[in-house]
Protein backbone atom coordinates (compact mmCIF):
# COMPACT_ATOMS: atom_id res chain seq x y z
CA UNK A 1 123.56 279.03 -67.50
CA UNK A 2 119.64 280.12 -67.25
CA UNK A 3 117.48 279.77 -69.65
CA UNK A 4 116.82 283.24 -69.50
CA UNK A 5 120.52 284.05 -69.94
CA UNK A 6 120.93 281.85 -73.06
CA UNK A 7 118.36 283.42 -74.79
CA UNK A 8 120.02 287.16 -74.05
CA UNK A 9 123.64 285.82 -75.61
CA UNK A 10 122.14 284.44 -78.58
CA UNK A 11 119.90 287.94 -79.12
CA UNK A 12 123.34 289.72 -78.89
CA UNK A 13 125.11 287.48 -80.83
CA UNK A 14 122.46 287.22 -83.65
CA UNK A 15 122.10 291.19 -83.51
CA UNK A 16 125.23 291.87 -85.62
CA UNK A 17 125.56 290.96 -89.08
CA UNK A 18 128.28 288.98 -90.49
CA UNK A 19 130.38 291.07 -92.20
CA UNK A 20 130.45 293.71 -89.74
CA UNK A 21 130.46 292.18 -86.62
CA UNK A 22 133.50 292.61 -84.14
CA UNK A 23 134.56 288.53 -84.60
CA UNK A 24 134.72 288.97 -87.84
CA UNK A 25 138.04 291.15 -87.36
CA UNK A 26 140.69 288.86 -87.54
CA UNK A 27 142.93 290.07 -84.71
CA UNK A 28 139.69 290.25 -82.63
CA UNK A 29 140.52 286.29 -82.68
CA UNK A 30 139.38 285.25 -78.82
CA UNK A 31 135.95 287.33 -79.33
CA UNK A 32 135.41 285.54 -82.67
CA UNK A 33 135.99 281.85 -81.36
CA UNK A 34 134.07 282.55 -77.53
CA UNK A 35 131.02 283.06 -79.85
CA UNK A 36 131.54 280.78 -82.41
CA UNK A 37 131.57 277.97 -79.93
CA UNK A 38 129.25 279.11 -77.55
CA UNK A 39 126.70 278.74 -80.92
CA UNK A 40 128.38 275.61 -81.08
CA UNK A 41 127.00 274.11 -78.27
CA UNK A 42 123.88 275.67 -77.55
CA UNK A 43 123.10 274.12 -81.20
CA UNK A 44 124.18 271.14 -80.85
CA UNK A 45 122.25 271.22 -77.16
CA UNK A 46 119.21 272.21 -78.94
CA UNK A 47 119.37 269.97 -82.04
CA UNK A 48 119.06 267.09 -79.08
CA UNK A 49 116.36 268.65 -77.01
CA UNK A 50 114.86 268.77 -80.53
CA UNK A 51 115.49 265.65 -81.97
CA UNK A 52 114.61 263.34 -78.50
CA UNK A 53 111.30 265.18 -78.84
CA UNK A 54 110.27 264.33 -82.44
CA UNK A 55 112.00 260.87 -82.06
CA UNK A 56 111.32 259.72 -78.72
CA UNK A 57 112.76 256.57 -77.42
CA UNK A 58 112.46 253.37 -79.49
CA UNK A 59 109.85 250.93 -78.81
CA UNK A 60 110.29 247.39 -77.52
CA UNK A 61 111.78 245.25 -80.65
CA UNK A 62 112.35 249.11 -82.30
CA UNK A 63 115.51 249.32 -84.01
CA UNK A 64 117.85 251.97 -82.67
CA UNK A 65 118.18 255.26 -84.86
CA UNK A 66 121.76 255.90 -86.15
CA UNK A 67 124.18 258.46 -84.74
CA UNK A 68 124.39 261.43 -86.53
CA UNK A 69 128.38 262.51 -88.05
CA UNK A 70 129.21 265.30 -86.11
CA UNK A 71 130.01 268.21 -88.40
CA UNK A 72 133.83 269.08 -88.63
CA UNK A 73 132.98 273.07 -89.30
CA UNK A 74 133.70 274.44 -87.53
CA UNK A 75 136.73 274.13 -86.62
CA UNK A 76 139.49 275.52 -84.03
CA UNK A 77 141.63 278.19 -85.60
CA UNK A 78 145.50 278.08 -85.75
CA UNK A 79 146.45 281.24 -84.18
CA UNK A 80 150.29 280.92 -86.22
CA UNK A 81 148.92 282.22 -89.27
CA UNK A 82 148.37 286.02 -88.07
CA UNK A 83 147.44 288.54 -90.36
CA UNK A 84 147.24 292.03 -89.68
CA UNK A 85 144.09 292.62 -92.49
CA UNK A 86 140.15 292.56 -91.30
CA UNK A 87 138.83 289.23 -92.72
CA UNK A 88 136.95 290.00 -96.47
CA UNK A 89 132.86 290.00 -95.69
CA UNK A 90 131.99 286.82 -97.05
CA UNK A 91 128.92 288.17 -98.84
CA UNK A 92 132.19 289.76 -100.86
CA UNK A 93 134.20 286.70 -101.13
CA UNK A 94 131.25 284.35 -102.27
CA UNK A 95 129.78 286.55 -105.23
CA UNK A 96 133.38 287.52 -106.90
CA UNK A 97 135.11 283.95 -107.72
CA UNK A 98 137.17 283.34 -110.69
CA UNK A 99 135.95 279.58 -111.60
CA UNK A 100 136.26 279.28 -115.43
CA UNK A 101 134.41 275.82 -115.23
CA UNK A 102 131.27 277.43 -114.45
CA UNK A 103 131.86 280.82 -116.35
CA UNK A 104 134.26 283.64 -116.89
CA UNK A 105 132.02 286.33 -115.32
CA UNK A 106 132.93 287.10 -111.67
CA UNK A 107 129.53 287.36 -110.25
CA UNK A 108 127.77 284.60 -112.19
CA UNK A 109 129.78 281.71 -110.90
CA UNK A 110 127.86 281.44 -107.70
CA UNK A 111 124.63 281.19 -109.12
CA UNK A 112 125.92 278.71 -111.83
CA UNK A 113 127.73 276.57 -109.65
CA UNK A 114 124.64 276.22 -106.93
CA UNK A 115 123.74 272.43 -108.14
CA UNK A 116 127.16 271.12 -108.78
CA UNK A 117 127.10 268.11 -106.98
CA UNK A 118 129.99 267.69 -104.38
CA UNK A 119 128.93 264.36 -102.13
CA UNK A 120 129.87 261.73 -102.48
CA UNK A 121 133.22 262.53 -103.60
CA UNK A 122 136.74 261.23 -104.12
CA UNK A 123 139.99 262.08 -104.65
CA UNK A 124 142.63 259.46 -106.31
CA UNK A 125 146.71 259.95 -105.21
CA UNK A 126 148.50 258.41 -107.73
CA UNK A 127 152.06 258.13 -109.44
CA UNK A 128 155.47 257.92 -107.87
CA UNK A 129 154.20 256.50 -104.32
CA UNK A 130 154.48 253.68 -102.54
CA UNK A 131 151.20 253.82 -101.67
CA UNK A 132 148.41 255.28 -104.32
CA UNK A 133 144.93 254.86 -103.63
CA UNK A 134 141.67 256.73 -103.46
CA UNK A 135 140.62 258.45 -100.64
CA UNK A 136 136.91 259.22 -99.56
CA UNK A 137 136.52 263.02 -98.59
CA UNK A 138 134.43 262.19 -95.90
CA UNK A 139 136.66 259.82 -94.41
CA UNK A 140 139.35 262.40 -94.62
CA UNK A 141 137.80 265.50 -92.99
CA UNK A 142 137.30 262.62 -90.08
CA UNK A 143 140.71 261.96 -89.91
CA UNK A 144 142.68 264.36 -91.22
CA UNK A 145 144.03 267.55 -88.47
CA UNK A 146 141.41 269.94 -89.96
CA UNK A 147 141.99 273.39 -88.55
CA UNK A 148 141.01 276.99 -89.44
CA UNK A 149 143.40 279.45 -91.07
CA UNK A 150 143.42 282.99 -91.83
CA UNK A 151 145.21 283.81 -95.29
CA UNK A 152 145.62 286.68 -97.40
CA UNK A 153 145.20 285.64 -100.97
CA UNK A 154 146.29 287.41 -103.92
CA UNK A 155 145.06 287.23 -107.56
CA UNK A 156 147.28 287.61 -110.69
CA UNK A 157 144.29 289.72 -111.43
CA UNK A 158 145.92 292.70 -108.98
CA UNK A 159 143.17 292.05 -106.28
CA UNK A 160 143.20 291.04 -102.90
CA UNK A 161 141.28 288.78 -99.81
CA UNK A 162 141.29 287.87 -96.57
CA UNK A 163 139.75 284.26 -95.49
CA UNK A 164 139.26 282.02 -93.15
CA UNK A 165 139.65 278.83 -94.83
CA UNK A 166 139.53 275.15 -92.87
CA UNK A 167 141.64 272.65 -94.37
CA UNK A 168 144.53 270.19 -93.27
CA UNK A 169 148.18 270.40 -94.33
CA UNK A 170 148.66 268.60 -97.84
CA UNK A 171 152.02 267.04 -96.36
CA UNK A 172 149.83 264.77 -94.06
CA UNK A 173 148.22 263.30 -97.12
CA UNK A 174 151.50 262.93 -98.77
CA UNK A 175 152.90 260.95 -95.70
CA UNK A 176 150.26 257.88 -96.20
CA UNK A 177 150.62 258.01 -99.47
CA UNK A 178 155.04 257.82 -98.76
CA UNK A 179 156.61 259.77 -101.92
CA UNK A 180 159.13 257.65 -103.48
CA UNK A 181 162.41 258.59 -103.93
CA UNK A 182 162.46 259.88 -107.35
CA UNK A 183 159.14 262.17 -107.17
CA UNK A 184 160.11 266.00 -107.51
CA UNK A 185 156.73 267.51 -108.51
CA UNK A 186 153.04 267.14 -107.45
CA UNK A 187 150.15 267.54 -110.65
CA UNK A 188 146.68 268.12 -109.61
CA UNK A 189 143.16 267.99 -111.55
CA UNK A 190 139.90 269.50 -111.28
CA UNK A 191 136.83 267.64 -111.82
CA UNK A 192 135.34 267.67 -115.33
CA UNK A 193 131.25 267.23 -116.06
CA UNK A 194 130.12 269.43 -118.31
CA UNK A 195 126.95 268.84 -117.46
CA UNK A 196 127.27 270.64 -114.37
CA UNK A 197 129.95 273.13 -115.39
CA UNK A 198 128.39 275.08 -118.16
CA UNK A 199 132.22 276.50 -118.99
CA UNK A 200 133.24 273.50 -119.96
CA UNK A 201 131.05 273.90 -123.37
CA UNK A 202 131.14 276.76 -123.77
CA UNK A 203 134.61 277.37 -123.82
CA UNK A 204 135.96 273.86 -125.32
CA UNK A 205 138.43 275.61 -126.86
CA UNK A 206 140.57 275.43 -123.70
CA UNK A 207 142.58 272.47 -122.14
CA UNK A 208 139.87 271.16 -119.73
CA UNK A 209 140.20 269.54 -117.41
CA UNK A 210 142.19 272.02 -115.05
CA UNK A 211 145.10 271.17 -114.26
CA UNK A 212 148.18 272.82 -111.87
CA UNK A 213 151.39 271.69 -110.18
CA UNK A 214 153.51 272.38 -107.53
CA UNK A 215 157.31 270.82 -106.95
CA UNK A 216 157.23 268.53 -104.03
CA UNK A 217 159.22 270.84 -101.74
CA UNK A 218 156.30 273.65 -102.37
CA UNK A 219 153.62 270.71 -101.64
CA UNK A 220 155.57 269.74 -98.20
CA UNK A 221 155.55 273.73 -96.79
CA UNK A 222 153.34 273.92 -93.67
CA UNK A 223 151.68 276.68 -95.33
CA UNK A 224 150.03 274.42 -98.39
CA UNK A 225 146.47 273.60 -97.71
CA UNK A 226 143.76 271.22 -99.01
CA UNK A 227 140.75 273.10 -97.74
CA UNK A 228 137.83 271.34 -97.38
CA UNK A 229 135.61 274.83 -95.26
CA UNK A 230 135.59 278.42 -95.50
CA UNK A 231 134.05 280.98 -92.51
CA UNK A 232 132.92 278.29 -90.30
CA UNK A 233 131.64 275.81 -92.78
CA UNK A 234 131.89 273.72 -95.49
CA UNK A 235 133.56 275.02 -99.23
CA UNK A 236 130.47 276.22 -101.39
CA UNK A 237 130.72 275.45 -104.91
CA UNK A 238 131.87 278.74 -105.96
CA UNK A 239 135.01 278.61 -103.78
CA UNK A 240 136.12 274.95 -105.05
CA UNK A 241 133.97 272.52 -103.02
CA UNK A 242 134.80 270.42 -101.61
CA UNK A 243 138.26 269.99 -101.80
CA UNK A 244 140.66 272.33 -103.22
CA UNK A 245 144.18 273.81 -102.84
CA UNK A 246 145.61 277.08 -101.02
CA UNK A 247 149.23 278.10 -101.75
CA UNK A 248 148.78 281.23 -100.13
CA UNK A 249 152.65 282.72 -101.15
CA UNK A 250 151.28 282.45 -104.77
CA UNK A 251 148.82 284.00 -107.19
CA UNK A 252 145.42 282.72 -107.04
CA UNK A 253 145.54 280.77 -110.27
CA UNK A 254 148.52 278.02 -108.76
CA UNK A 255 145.27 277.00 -105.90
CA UNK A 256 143.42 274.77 -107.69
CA UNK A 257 139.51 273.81 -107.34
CA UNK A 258 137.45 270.68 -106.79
CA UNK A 259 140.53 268.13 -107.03
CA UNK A 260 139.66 264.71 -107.59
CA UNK A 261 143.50 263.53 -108.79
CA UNK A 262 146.63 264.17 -107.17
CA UNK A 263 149.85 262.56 -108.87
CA UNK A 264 153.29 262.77 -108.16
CA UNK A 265 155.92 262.74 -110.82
CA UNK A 266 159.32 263.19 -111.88
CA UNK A 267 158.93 265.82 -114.70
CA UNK A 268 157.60 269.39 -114.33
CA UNK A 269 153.99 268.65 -115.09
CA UNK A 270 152.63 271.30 -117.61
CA UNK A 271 150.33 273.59 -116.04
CA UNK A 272 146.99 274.74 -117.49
CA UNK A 273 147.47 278.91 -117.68
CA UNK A 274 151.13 278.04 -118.56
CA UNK A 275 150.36 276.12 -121.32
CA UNK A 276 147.89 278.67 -122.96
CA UNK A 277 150.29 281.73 -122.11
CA UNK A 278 153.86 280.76 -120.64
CA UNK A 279 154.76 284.49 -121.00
CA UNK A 280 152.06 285.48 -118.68
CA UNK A 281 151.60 282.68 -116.42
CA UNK A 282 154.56 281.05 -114.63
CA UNK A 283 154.83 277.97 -113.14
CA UNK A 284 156.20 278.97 -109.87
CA UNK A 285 154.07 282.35 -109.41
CA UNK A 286 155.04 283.64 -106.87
CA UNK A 287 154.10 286.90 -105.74
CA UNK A 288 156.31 289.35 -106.44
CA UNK A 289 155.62 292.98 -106.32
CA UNK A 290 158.85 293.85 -109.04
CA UNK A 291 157.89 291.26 -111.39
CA UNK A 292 154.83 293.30 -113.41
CA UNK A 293 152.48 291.40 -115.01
CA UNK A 294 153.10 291.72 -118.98
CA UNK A 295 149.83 293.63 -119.26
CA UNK A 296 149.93 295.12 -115.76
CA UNK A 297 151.96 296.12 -112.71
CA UNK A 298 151.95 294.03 -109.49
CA UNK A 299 153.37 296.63 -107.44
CA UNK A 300 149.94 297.22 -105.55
CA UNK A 301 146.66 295.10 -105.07
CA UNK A 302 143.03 296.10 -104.80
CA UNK A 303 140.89 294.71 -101.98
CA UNK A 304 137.81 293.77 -103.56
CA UNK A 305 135.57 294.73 -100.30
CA UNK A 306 136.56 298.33 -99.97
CA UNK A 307 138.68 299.18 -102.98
CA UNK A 308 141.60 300.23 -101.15
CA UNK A 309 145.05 300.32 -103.10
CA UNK A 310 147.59 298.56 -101.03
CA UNK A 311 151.25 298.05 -101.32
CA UNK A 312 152.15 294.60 -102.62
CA UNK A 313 154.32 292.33 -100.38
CA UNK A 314 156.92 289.60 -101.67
CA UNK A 315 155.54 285.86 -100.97
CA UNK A 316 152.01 287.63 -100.18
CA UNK A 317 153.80 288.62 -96.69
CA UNK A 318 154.70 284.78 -96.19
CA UNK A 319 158.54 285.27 -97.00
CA UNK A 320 159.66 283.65 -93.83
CA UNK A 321 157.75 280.80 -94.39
CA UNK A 322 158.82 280.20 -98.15
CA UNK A 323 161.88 282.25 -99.16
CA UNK A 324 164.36 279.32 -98.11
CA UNK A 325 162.74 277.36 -101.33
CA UNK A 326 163.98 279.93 -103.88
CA UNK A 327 167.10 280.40 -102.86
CA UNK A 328 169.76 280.57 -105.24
C-alpha cells in the first residue's frame, strides 16, 4: 500500500462521524471490522515509526526499553450474536447511564464518574470452589477469550440499547475457579469508595455496596458476559469499568457494575433492588413483555437514541438461548 493511498483511506474513514457512519450499523458487520482493523494496523504501524524516532536505538551499556502490552480493544466480533437493531450512537449510550453510586440523574453520571479510579484492579472469586482466589484484571483480559458482542439491552425502566460490548464468557472464569458440588447460585459486588462515588453519601440510606445474583445455571449460559470494553475500547466509568456483568435476557438492573467479588453459594443470595422492593424487583427478571411492571407496562420499550416505541420481546429476543432454564 502507497503512502499516498494510506493517507486517502484514513481521510475517508475519518470523514464520517461515529454515530452515523455505515460500520456503525450492526448488520453492516464486514464494513465495520475491514475498517476497524485497517486503523488497527496503520496505528500500531505508526505508533512504531513514531516511537523508533523519539527513542532511537539504545546506546552501548543502554538498558533496553520495555515492550509495550498490546491493547486487547479492540477486539474480533462474534458474528453468533446477530441482532437485527442499528447499534445505539455511543455519544447516546455514554451520557444516559443508570449508576446510583455516582448519582441518580441519568446524564450526570458521566461527568461524576470521570476520576473513579479503575487500574490497578481486582476481582476476588470466593465461596463454594475448589479453587478461590483473586484475579488481576489485567492478567485476565490477557488470558481470558475476549471477544466483541452485539446485545440488545433492556431497562426495567421501559427503554432500550444496542451495544457492542467486549467481554469473555463468565463460565470460563468459573471453570478455574471449579464450582463445587453443592454451589447453586453466584452473588456479585460492586466496589464501594465513597470517596469517589459521591452516591454513596449521599444516599446512605440504601444497602451499599451493590450487590446482585444469578443461579449458577444462569451464570454458565454462553450468553452471560463479564465485559471488560464497549465500541472498540475499554469500559468508561459510566458503563461499569472495568469489569462488569451483561445478562442480556434480563432487565438492566440484574448486570451489575465494577465487580470486585464474585462468590458462589448455596442459598439464594439477597439481591440489592429486591431487598428494597421485592414487589417490584425480582430476582430472576427476566424480560417479559406480559409481566407489567407494578407502576408500568412492559409491553413496549423506548429506544433512547430515536424515541421509537417498539414491541417488547420475551428473553429480550434471546428465548432460544435461555428458555430451556425456566422450564417448568
Amino acid at each position: 500500500m502507497t503512502h499516498d493511498s494510506t493517507r486517502r483511506q484514513l481521510f475517508a474513514i475519518g470523514r464520517s462521524r461515529p454515530w452515523n457512519a455505515p460500520e456503525r450499523e450492526v448488520l453492516s458487520e464486514s464494513a465495520y471490522l475491514g475498517r476497524r482493523e485497517l486503523v488497527r494496523r496503520l496505528g500500531l504501524a505508526s505508533a512504531g515509526l513514531v516511537s523508533g524516532a523519539l527513542v532511537g536505538c539504545p546506546g552501548p551499556g543502554q538498558a533496553q526499553p520495555a515492550p509495550r502490552a498490546r491493547s486487547p480493544y479492540p477486539a474480533r466480533r462474534n458474528a453468533t450474536y446477530r441482532v437485527s437493531r442499528a447499534l445505539t450512537p455511543e455519544t447516546v449510550a455514554g451520557t444516559y447511564n443508570n449508576f446510583y453510586e455516582f448519582s441518580t440523574n441519568k446524564e450526570d453520571v458521566a461527568p461524576l464518574s470521570r476520576s473513579f479510579t479503575t487500574r490497578p484492579w481486582q476481582v476476588e472469586v470466593a465461596g463454594l470452589v475448589a479453587r478461590p482466589g483473586t484475579f488481576d484484571l489485567d492478567d485476565l483480559e490477557r488470558t481470558m477469550p475476549l471477544e466483541e458482542r452485539v446485545y440488545r439491552f433492556r431497562c426495567v425502566e421501559a427503554w432500550s440499547m444496542t451495544v457492542p460490548w467486549t467481554g469473555f464468557p463468565l463460565s470460563a472464569l468459573l471453570e478455574r475457579v471449579e464450582p463445587r458440588s453443592e454451589a447453586r447460585y453466584v452473588r456479585f459486588v460492586t466496589a464501594s469508595r465513597p470517596a469517589e462515588m459521591p452516591g454513596l453519601r449521599n444516599a446512605d440510606w440504601y444497602p451499599w455496596p451493590y450487590h446482585e445474583g444469578l443461579r449458577l445455571d444462569e451464570a454458565r449460559n454462553e450468553l452471560t458476559l463479564l465485559a471488560t470494553g464497549i465500541y472498540g475500547h475499554a469500559l468508561p466509568p459510566q458503563h461499569g469499568a472495568p469489569v462488569r456483568l451483561v445478562v442480556p435476557w434480563k432487565y438492566g438492573f440484574k448486570s451489575i457494575k465494577s465487580i470486585v467479588r464474585i462468590e458462589l453459594t448455596a442459598e439464594e443470595p439477597p439481591t440489592f433492588w429486591h431487598t428494597l422492593q421485592p414487589r417490584e424487583y425480582g430476582f430472576l427478571a427476566n424480560v417479559d413483555p406480559e409481566v407489567p411492571h407494578p407502576r408500568w407496562s412492559q409491553a413496549t420499550e423506548r429506544t433512547i437514541d430515536t424515541g421509537a416505541r417498539l414491541p417488547t420481546r420475551r428473553y429480550n429476543g434471546y428465548e432460544r438461548y435461555v428458555a430451556g432454564l425456566y422450564r417448568g
